[in-house]
C-alpha atoms as a PDB file:
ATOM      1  CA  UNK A   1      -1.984   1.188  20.445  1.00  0.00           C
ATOM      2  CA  UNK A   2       1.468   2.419  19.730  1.00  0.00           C
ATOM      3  CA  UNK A   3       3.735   0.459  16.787  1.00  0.00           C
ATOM      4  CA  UNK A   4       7.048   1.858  15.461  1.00  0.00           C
ATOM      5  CA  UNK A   5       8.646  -0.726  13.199  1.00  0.00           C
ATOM      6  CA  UNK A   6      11.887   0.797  11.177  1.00  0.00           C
ATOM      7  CA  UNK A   7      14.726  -1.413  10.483  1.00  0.00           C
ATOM      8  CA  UNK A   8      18.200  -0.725   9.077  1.00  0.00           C
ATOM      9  CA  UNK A   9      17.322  -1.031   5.977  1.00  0.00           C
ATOM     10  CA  UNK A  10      14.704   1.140   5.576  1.00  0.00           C
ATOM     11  CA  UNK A  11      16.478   4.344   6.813  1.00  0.00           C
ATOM     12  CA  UNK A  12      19.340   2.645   4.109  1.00  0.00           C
ATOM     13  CA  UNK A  13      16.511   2.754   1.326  1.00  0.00           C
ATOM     14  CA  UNK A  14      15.889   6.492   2.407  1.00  0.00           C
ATOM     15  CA  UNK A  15      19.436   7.841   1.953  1.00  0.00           C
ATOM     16  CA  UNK A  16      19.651   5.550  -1.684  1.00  0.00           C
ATOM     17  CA  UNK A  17      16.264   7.382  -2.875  1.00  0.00           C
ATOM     18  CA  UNK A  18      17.739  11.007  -2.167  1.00  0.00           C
ATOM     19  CA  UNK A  19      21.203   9.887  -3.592  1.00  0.00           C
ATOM     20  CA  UNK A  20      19.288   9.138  -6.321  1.00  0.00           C
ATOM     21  CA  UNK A  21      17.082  11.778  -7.028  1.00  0.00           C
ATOM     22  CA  UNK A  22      19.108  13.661  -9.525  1.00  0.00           C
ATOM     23  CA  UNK A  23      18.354  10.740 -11.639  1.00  0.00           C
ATOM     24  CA  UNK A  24      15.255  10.639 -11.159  1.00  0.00           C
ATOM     25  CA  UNK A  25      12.418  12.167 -13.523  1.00  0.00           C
ATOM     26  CA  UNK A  26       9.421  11.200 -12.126  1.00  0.00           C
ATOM     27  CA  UNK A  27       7.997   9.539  -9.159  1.00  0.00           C
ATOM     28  CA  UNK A  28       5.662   6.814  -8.962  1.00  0.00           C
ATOM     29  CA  UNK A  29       4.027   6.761  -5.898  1.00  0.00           C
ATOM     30  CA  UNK A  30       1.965   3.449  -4.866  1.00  0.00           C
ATOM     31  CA  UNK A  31      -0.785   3.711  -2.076  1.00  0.00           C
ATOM     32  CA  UNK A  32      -2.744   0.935  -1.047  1.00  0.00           C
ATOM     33  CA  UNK A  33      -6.584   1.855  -1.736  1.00  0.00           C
ATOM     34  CA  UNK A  34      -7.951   0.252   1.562  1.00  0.00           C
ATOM     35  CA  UNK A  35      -6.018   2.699   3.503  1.00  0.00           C
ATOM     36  CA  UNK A  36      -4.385   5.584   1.038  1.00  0.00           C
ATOM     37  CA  UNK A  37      -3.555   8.299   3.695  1.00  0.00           C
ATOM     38  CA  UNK A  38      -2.132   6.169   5.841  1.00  0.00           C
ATOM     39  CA  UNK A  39       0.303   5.080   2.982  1.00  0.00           C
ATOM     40  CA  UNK A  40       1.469   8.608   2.350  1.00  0.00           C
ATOM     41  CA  UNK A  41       4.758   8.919   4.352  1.00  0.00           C
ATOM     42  CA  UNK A  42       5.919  12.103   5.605  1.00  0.00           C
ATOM     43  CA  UNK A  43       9.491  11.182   5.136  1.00  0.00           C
ATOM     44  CA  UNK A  44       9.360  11.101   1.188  1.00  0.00           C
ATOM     45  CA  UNK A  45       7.936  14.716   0.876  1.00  0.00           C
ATOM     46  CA  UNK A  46      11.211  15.830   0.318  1.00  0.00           C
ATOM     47  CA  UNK A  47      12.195  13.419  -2.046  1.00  0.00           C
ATOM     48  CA  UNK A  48       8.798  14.119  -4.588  1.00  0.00           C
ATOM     49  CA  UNK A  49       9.323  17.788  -4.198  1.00  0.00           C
ATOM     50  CA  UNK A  50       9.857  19.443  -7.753  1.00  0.00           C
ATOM     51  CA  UNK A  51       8.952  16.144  -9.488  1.00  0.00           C
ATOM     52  CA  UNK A  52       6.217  14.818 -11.320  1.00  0.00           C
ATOM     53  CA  UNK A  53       4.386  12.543  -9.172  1.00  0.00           C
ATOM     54  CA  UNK A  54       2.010   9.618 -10.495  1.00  0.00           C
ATOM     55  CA  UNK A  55      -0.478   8.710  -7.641  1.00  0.00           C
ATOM     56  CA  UNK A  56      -1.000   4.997  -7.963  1.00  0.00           C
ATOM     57  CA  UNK A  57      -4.102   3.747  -5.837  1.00  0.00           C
ATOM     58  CA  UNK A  58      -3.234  -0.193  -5.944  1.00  0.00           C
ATOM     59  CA  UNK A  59      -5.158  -2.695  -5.255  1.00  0.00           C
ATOM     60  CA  UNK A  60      -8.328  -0.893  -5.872  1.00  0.00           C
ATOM     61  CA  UNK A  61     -10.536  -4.361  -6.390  1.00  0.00           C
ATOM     62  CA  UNK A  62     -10.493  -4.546  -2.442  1.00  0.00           C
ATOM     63  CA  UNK A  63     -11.644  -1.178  -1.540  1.00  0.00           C
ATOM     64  CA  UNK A  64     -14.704   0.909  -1.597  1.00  0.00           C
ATOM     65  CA  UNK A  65     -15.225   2.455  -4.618  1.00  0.00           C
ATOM     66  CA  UNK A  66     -17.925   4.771  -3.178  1.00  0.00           C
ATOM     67  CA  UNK A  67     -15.195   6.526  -1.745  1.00  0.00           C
ATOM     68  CA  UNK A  68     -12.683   7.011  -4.604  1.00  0.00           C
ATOM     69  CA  UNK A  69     -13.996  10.278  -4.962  1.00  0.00           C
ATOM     70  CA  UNK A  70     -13.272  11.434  -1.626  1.00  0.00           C
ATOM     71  CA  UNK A  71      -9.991   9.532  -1.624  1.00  0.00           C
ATOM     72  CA  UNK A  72      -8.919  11.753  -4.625  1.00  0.00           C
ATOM     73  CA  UNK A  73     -10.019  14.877  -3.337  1.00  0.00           C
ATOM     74  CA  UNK A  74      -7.955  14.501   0.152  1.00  0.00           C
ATOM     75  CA  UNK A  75      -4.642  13.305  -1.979  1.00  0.00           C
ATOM     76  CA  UNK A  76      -5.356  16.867  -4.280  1.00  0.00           C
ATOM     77  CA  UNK A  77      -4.836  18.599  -0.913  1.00  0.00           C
ATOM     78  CA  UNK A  78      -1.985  16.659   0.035  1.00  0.00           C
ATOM     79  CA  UNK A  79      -0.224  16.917  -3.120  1.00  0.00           C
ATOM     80  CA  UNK A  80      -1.373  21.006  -3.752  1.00  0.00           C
ATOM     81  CA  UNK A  81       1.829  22.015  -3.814  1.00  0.00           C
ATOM     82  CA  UNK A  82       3.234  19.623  -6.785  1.00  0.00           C
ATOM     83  CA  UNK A  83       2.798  21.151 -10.095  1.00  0.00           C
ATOM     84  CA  UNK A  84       2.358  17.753 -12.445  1.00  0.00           C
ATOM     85  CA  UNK A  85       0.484  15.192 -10.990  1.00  0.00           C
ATOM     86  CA  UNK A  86      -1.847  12.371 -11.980  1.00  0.00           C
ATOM     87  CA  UNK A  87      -3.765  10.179  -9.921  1.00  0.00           C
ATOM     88  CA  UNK A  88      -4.784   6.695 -11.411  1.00  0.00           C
ATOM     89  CA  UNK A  89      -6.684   3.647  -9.899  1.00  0.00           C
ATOM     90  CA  UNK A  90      -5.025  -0.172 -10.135  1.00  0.00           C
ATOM     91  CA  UNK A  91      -5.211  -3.496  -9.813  1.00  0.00           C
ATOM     92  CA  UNK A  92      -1.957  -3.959 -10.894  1.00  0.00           C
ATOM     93  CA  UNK A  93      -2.312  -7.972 -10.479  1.00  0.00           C
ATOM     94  CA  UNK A  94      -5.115  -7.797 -13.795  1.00  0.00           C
ATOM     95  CA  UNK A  95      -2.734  -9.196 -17.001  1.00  0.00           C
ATOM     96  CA  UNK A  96      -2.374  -5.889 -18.755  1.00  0.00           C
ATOM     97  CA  UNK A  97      -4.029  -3.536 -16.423  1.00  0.00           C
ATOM     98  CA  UNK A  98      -0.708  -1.269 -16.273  1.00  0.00           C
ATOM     99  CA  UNK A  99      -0.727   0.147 -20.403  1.00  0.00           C
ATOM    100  CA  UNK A 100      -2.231   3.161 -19.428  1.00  0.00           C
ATOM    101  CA  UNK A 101       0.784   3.687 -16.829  1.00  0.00           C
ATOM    102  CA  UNK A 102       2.878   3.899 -19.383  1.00  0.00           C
ATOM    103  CA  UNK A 103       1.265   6.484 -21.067  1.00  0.00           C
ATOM    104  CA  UNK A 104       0.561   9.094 -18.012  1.00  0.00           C
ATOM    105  CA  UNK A 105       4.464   8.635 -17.400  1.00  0.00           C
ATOM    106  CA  UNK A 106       4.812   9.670 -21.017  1.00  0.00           C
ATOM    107  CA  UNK A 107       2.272  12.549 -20.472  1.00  0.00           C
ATOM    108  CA  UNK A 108       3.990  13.700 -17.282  1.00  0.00           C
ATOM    109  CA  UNK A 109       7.464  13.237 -18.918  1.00  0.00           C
ATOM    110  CA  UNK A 110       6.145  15.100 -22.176  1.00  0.00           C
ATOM    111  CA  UNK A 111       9.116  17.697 -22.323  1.00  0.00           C
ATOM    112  CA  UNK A 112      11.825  15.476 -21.461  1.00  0.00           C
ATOM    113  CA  UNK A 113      10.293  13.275 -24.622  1.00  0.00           C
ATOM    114  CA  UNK A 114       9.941  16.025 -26.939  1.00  0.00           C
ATOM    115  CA  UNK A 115      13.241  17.734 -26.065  1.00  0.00           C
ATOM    116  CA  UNK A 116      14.863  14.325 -26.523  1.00  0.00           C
ATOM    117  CA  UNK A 117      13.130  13.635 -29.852  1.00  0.00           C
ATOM    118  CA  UNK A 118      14.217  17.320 -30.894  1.00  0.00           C
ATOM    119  CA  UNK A 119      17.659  15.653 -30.495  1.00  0.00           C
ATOM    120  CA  UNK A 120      17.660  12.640 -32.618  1.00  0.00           C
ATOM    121  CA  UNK A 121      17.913  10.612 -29.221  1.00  0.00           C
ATOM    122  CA  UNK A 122      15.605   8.115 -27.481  1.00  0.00           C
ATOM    123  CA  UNK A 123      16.999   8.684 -24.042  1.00  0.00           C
ATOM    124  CA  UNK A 124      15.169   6.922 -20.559  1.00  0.00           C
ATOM    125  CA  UNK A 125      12.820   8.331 -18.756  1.00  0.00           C
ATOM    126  CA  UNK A 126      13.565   7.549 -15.221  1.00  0.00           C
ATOM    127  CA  UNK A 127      11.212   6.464 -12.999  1.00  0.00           C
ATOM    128  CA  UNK A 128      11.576   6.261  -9.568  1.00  0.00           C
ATOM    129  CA  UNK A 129       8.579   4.036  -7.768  1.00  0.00           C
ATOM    130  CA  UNK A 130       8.126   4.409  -3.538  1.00  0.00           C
ATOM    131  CA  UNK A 131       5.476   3.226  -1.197  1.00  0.00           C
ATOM    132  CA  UNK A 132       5.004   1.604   2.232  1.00  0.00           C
ATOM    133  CA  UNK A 133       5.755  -2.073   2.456  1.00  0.00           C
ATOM    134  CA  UNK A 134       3.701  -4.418   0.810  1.00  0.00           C
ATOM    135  CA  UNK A 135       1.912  -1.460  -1.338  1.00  0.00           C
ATOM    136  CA  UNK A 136       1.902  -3.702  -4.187  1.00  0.00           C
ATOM    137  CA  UNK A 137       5.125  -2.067  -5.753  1.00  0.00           C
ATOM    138  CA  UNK A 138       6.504  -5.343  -6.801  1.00  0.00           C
ATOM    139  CA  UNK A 139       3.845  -6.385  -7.986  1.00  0.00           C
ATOM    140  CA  UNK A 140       3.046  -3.029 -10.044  1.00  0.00           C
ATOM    141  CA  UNK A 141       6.329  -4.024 -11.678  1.00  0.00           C
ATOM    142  CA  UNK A 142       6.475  -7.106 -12.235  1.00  0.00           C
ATOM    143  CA  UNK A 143       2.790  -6.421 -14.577  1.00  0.00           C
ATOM    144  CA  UNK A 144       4.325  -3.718 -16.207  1.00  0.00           C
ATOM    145  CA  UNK A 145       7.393  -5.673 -17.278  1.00  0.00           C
ATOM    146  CA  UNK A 146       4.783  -8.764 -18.390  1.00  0.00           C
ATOM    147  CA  UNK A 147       7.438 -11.414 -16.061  1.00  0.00           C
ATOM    148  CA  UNK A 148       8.952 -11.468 -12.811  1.00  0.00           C
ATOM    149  CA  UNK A 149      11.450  -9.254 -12.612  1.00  0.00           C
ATOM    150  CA  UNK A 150      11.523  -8.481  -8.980  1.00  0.00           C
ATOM    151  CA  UNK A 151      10.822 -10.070  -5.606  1.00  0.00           C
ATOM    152  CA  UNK A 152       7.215  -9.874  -4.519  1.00  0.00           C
ATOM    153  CA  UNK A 153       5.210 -11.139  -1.657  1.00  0.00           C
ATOM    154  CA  UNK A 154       2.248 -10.642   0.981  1.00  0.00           C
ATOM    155  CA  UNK A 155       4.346  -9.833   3.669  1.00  0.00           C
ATOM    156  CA  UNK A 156       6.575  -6.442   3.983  1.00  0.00           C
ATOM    157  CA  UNK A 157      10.520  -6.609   3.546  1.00  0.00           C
ATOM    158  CA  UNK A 158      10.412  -8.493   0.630  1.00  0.00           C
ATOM    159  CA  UNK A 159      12.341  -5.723  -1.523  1.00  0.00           C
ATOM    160  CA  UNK A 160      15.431  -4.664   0.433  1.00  0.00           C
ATOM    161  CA  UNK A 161      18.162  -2.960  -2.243  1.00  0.00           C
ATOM    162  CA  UNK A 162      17.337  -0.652  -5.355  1.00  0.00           C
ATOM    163  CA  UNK A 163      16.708  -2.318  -8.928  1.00  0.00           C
ATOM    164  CA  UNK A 164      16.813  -1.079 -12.244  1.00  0.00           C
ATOM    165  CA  UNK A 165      14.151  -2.706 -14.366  1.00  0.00           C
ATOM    166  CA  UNK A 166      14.060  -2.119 -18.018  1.00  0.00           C
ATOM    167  CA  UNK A 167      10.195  -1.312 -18.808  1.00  0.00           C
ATOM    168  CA  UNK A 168       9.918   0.077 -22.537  1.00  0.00           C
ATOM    169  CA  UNK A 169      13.367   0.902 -24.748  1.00  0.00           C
ATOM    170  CA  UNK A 170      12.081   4.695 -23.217  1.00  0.00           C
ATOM    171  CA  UNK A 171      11.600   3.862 -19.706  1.00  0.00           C
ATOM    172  CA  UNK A 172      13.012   2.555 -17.210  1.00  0.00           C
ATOM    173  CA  UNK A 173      11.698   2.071 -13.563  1.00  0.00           C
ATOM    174  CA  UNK A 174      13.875   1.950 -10.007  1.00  0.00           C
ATOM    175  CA  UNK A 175      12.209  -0.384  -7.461  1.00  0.00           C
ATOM    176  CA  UNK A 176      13.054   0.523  -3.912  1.00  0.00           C
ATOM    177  CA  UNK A 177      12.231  -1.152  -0.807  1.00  0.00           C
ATOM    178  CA  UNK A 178       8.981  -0.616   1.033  1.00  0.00           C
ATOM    179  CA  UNK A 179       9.408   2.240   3.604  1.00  0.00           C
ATOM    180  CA  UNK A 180       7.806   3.418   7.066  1.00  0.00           C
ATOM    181  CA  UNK A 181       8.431   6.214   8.948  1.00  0.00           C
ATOM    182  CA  UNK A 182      10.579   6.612  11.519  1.00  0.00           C
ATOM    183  CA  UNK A 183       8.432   7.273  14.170  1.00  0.00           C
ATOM    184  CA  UNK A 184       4.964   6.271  14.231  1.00  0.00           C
ATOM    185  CA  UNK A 185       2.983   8.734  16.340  1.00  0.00           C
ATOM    186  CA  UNK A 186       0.136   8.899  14.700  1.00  0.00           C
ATOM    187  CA  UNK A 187      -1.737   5.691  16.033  1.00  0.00           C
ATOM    188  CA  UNK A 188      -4.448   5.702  13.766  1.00  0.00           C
ATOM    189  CA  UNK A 189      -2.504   5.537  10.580  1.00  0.00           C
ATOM    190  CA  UNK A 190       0.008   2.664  12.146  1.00  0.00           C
ATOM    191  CA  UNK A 191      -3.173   1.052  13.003  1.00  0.00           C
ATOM    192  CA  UNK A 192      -4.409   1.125  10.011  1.00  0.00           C
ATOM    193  CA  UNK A 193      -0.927   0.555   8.290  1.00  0.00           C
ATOM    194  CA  UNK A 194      -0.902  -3.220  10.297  1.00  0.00           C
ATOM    195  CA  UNK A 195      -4.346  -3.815   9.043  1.00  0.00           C
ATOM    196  CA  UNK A 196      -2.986  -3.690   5.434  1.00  0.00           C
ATOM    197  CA  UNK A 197       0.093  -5.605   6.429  1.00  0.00           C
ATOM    198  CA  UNK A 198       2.977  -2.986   5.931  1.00  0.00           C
ATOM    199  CA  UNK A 199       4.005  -3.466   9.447  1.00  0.00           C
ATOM    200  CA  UNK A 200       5.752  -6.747   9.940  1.00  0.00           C
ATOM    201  CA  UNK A 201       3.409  -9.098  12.394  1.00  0.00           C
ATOM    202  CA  UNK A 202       6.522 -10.198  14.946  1.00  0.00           C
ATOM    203  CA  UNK A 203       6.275  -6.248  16.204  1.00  0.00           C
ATOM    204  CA  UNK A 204       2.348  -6.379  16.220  1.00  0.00           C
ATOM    205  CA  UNK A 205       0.517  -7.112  18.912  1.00  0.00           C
ATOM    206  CA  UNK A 206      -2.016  -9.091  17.172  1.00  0.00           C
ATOM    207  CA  UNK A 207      -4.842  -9.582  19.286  1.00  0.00           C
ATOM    208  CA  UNK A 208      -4.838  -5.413  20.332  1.00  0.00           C
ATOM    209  CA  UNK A 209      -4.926  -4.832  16.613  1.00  0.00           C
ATOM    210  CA  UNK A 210      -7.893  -7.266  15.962  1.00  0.00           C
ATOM    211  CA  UNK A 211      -9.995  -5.768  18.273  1.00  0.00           C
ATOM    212  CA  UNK A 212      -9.233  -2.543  16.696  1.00  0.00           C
ATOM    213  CA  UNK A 213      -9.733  -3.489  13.557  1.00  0.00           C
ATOM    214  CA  UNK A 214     -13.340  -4.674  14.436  1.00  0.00           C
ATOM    215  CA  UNK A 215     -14.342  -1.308  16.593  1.00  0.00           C
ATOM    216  CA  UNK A 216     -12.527   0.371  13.049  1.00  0.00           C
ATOM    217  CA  UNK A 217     -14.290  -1.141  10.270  1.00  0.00           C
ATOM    218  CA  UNK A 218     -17.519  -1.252  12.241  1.00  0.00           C
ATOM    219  CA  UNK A 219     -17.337   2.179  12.649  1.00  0.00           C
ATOM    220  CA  UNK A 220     -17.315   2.803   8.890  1.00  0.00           C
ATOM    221  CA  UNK A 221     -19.373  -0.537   8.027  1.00  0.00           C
ATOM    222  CA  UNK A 222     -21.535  -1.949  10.138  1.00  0.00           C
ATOM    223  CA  UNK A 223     -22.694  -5.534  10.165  1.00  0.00           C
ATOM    224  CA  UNK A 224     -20.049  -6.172   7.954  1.00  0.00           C
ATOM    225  CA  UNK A 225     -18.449  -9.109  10.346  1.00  0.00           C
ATOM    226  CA  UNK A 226     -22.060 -10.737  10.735  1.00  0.00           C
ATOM    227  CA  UNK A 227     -22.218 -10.584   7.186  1.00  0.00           C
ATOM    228  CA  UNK A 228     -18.834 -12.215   6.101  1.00  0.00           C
ATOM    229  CA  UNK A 229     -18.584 -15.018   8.957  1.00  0.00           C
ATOM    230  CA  UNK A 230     -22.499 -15.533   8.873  1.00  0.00           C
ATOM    231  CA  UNK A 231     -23.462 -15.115  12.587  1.00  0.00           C
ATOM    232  CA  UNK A 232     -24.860 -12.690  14.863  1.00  0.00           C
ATOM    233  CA  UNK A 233     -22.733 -10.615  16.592  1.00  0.00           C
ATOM    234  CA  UNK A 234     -23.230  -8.867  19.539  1.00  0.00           C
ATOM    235  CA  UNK A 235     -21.400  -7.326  22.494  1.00  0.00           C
ATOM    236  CA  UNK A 236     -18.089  -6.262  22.654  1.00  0.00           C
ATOM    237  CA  UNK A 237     -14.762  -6.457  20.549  1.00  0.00           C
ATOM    238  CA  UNK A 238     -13.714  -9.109  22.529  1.00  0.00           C
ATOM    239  CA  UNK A 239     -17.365 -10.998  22.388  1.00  0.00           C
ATOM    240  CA  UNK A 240     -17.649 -11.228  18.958  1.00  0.00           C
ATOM    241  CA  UNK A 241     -13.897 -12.577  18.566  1.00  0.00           C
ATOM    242  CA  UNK A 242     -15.405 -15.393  21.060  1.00  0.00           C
ATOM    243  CA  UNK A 243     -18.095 -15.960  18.948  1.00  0.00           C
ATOM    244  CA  UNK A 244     -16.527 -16.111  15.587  1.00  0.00           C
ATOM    245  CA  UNK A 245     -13.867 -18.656  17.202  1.00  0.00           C
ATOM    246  CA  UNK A 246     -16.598 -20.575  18.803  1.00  0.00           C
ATOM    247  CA  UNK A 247     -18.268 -20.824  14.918  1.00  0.00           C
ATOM    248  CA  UNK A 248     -15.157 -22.057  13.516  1.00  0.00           C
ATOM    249  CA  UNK A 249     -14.279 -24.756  16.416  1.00  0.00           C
ATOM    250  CA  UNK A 250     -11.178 -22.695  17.604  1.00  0.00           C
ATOM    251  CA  UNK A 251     -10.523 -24.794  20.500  1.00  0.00           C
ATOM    252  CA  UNK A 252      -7.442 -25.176  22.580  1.00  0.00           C
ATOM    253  CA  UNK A 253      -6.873 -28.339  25.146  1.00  0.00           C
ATOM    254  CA  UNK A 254     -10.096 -28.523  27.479  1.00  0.00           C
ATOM    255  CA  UNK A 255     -12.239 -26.881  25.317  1.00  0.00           C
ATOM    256  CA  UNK A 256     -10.790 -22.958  26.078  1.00  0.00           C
ATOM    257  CA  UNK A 257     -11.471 -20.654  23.561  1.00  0.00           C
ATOM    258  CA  UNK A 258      -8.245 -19.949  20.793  1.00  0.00           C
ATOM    259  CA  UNK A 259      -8.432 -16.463  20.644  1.00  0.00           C
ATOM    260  CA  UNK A 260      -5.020 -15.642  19.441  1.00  0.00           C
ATOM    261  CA  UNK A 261      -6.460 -18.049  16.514  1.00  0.00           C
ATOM    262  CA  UNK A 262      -9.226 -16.026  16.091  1.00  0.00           C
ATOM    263  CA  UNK A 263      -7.350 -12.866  16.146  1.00  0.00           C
ATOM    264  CA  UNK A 264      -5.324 -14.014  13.137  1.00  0.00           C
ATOM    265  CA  UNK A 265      -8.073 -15.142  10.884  1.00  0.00           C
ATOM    266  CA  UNK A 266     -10.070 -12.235  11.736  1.00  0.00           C
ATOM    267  CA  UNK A 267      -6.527  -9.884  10.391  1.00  0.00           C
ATOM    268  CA  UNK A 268      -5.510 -12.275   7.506  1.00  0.00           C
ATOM    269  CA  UNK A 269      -9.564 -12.217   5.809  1.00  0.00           C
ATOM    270  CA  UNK A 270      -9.250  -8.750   6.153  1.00  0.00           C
ATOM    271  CA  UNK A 271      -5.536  -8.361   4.344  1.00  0.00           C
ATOM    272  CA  UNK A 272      -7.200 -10.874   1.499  1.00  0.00           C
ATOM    273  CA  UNK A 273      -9.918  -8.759   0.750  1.00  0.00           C
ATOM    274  CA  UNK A 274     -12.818 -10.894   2.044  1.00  0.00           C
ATOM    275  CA  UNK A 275     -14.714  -8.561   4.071  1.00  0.00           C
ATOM    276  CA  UNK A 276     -15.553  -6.831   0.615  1.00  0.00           C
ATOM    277  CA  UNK A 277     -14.471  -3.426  -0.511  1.00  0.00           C
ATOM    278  CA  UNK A 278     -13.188  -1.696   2.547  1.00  0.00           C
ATOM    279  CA  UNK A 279     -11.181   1.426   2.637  1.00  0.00           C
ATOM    280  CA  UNK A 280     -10.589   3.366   5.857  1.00  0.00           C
ATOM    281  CA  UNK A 281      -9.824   7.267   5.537  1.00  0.00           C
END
């Protein structure tokens, strides 16, 4: 199925990012762990290039961690040709799960500290945090800072101008909106991008995706959907949407079966996390 979603301000929150880059020190880069690859957009390579990066994988408590390993590995070929990079696993909604952040940006930052210190000064280190819509970067920040200091939500767009947040009296971070590229073309990744919920639903088409979703995740897990809605499901894509609206009474007028209800429960469990830990590489 073919999706390209990219507003205004998106290709606005491009140009600020390289505008901004000779401020920058380091780049924070947040991927969501159910779908990491298809978080890494093409359109930023130029902006990490000859920067430290810090490889977040957010929202790790939803996805597989049998496959972290393998996750890592295909971000190390990825990334081969940055010089300073760490990769870390998140949950950046856990009170206090972000400490150790602070620290790798330290580590990465290490000469900018010491040369600083050498100095007598306590200058910032400048962070500079990117990801796909609804990565979690809000969220990353808003832990980090211990309050709410930016916009969040479980939708994409929420972020839509650049802001400076204060994180330590040495660091500071710069929040920028949630970006796709330009042009999708490569249909697995978008799908798996609308899965996740980076791509805003008014552009999906809901039901195509839901049936993808199902053929997708049983590809990698199967059973899974008898397992989480607790029936037996057989046939096609379209079958077992029938069947899991027929288990939950999703009835229109005359007793038709919703399936545009169906659809959406089927895409919402899975953006919640309640199929279990998924992630799809």
């Amino acid at each position: 199925m073919k999706i390209n979603w990219f507003p205004g301000h998106m290709a606005k929150a491009l140009r600020t990012m390289k505008s901004e880059l000779r401020n920058i020190d380091i780049i924070v880069y947040i991927l969501d762990a159910r779908a990491p690859l298809a978080c890494l957009n093409p359109e930023f390579n130029e902006i990490i290039e000859n920067k430290p990066v810090l490889i977040v994988l957010n929202k790790v408590d939803m996805a597989d961690k049998s496959k972290v390993s393998k996750t890592r590995d295909a971000l190390k070929i990825f990334f081969k040709n940055i010089s300073a990079i760490e990769i870390i696993e998140l949950n950046s909604t856990m009170s206090g799960a972000l400490k150790k952040i602070l620290q790798k940006i330290n580590s990465l930052c290490a000469e900018k500290v010491k040369r600083n210190r050498e100095k007598g000064l306590n200058a910032f280190i400048k962070a500079m945090v990117i990801g796909v819509p609804n990565s979690g970067k809000s969220t990353f920040i808003n832990n980090l800072c211990g309050k709410a200091k930016t916009l969040t939500g479980n939708r994409p767009g929420v972020t839509r101008g650049k802001q400076w947040v204060n994180i330590t009296n040495n660091i500071q971070l710069l929040d920028t909106p949630g970006t796709l590229y330009p042009n999708l073309d490569d249909e697995k990744s978008a799908k798996y991008l609308g899965y996740i919920g980076s791509i805003k639903d008014e552009v999906l088409d809901k039901n195509a995706l839901a049936f993808n979703l199902i053929k997708d995740i049983e590809d990698f897990y199967p059973n899974i959907l008898n397992v989480k809605y607790k029936i037996d499901l057989t046939g096609t894509p379209l079958e077992k949407i029938e069947q899991i609206a027929k288990s939950k009474s999703f009835l229109k007028k005359g007793g038709e079966i919703d399936i545009d209800r169906a659809c959406s429960l089927i895409l919402d469990d899975f953006k919640k996390g309640k199929f279990g830990g998924i992630t799809l590489l």
